[in-house]
Protein backbone atom coordinates (compact mmCIF):
# COMPACT_ATOMS: atom_id res chain seq x y z
CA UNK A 1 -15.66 1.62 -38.42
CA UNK A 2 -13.38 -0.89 -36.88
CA UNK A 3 -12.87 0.76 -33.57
CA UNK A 4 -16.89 0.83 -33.79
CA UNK A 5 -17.20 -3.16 -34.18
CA UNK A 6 -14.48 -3.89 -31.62
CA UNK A 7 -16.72 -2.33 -29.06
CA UNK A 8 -19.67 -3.49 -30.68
CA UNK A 9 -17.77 -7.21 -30.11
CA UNK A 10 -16.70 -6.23 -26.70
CA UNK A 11 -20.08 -5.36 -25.51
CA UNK A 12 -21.50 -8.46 -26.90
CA UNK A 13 -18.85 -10.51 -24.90
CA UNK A 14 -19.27 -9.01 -21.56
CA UNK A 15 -22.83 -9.50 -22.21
CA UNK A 16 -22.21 -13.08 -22.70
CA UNK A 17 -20.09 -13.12 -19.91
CA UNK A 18 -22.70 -11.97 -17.72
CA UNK A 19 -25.44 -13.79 -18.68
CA UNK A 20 -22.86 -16.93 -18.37
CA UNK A 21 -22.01 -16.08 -14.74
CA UNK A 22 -26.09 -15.43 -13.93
CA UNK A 23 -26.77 -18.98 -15.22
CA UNK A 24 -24.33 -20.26 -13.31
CA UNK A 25 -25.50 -18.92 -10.11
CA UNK A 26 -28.71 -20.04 -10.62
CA UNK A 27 -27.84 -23.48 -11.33
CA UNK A 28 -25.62 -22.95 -7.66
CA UNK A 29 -28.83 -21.83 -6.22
CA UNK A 30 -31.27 -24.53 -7.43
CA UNK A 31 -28.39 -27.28 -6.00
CA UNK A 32 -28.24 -25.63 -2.48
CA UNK A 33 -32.04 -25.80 -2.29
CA UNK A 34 -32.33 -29.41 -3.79
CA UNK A 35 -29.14 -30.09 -0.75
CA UNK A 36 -31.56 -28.46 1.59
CA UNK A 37 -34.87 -29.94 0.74
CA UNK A 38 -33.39 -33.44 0.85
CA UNK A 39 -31.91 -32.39 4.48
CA UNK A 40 -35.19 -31.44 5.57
CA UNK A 41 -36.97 -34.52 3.91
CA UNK A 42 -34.52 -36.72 5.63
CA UNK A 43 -35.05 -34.92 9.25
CA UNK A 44 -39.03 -35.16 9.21
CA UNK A 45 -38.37 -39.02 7.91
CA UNK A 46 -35.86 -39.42 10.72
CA UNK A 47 -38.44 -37.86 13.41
CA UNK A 48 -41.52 -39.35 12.67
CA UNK A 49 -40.27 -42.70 13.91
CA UNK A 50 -39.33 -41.14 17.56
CA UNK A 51 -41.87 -38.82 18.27
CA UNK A 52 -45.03 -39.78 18.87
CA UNK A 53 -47.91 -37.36 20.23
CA UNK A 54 -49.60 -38.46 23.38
CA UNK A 55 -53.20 -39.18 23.41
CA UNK A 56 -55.80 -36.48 24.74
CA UNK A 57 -56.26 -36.99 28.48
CA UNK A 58 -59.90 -35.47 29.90
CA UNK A 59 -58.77 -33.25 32.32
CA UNK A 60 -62.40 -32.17 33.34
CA UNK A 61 -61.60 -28.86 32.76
CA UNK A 62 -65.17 -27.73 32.63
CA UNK A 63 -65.68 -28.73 36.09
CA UNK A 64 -62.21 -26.96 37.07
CA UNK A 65 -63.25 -23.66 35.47
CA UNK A 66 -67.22 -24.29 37.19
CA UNK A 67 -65.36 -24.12 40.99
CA UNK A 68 -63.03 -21.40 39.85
CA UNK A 69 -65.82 -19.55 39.00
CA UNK A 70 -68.01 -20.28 41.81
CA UNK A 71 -64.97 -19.69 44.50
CA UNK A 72 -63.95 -16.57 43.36
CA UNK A 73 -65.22 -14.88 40.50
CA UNK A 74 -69.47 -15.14 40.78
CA UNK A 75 -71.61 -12.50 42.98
CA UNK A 76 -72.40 -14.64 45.77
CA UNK A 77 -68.78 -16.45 45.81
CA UNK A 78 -67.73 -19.98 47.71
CA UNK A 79 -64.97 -17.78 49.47
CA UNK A 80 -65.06 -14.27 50.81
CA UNK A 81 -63.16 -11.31 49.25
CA UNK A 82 -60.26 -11.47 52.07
CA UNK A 83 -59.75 -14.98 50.99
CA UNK A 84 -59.49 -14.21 47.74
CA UNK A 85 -57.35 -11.45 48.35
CA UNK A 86 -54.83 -13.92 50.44
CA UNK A 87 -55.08 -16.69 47.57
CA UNK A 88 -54.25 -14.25 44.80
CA UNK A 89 -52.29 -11.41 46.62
CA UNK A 90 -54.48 -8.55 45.24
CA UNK A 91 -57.95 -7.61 45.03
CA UNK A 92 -60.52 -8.68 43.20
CA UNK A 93 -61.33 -5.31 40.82
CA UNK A 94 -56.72 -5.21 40.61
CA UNK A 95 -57.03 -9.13 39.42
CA UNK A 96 -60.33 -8.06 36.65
CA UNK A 97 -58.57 -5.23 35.64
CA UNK A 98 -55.22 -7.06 35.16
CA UNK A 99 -56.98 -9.95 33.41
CA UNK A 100 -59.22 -7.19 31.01
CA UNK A 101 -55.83 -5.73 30.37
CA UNK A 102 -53.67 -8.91 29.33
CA UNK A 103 -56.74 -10.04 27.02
CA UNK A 104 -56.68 -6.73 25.07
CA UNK A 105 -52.56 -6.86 24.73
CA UNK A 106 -52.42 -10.71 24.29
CA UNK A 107 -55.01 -12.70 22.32
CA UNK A 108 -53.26 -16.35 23.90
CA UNK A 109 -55.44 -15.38 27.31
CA UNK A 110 -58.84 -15.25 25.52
CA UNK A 111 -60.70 -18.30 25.23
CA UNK A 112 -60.99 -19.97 22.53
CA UNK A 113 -61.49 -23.37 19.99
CA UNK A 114 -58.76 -25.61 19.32
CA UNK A 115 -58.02 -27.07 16.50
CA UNK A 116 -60.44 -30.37 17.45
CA UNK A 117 -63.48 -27.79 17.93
CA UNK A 118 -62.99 -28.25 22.18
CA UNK A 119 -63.39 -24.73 24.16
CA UNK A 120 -59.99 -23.77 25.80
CA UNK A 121 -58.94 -22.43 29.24
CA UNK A 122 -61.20 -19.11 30.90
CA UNK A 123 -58.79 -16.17 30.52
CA UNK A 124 -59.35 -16.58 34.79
CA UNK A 125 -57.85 -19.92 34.52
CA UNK A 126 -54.88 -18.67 32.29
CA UNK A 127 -53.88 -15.89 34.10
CA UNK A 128 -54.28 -17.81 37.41
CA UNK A 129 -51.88 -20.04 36.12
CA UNK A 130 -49.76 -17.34 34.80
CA UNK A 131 -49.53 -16.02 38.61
CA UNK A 132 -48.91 -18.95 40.38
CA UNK A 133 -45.87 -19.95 37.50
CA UNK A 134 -44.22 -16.12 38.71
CA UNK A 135 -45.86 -15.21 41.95
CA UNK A 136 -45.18 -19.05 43.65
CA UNK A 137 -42.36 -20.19 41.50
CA UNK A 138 -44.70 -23.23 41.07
CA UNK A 139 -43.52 -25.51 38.21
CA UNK A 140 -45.51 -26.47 35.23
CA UNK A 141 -46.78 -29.52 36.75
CA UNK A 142 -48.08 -27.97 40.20
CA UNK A 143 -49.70 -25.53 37.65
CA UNK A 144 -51.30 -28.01 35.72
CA UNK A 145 -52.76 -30.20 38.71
CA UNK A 146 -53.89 -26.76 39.74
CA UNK A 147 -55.43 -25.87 36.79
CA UNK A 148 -55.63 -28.62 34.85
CA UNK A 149 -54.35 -27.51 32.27
């Protein structure tokens, strides 16, 4: 019987001991992530005095994407086929195809709202922009007086 309570006592302990150790832990665990909120809370509160967001500019972009359009990309275009072909360094049907394709794979070239309710780029004027960044090694700004985007 006594061999029977010493392990009976035994188990109790190490069950103690375990629970003791989990506690523990968990109060290690709820101090890292009080550390790390504070961290974070301090970073935001540190940032918001710097960075400020620039106001909306009107780019006309509606007007940009109407004489996109009506150069290139309407039946009875501004510009003929072999100037489209010299601008853009493929065919027209090679450029829809491309465009139909990146659309499908990637939902950032379709056209859509923003978060103020304005309609975004054509998928045309993405992927033209797209093609002059890598075809032209244009920068972002060339792209965007381009585009403006």
């Amino acid at each position: 019987m006594s061999n029977l309570r010493r392990v009976l006592e035994r188990q109790e302990r190490e069950e103690e001991e375990i629970w003791r150790r989990r506690a523990e832990e968990d109060r290690e665990a709820d101090e890292e992530d009080e550390e790390m909120l504070v961290s974070v809370c301090m970073l935001n509160e540190s940032r918001q005095h710097h960075c400020r967001r620039a106001p909306n500019m009107d780019k006309r972009r509606q007007s940009r994407v109407k004489n996109l359009l009506e150069d290139y990309f309407i039946q009875n275009s501004l510009y003929p086929v072999s100037k489209f072909r010299e601008r853009y360094r493929m065919q027209p049907h090679l450029f829809q195809k491309f465009m139909h394709d990146i659309c499908n794979h990637d939902t950032c070239f379709i056209q859509k709202y923003d978060a103020v309710g304005v309609l975004g780029l054509l998928p045309e004027q993405k992927l033209t922009a797209a093609l002059w960044l890598l075809g032209y090694g244009a920068s972002a700004e060339q792209v965007d007086e381009i585009a403006r985007m």
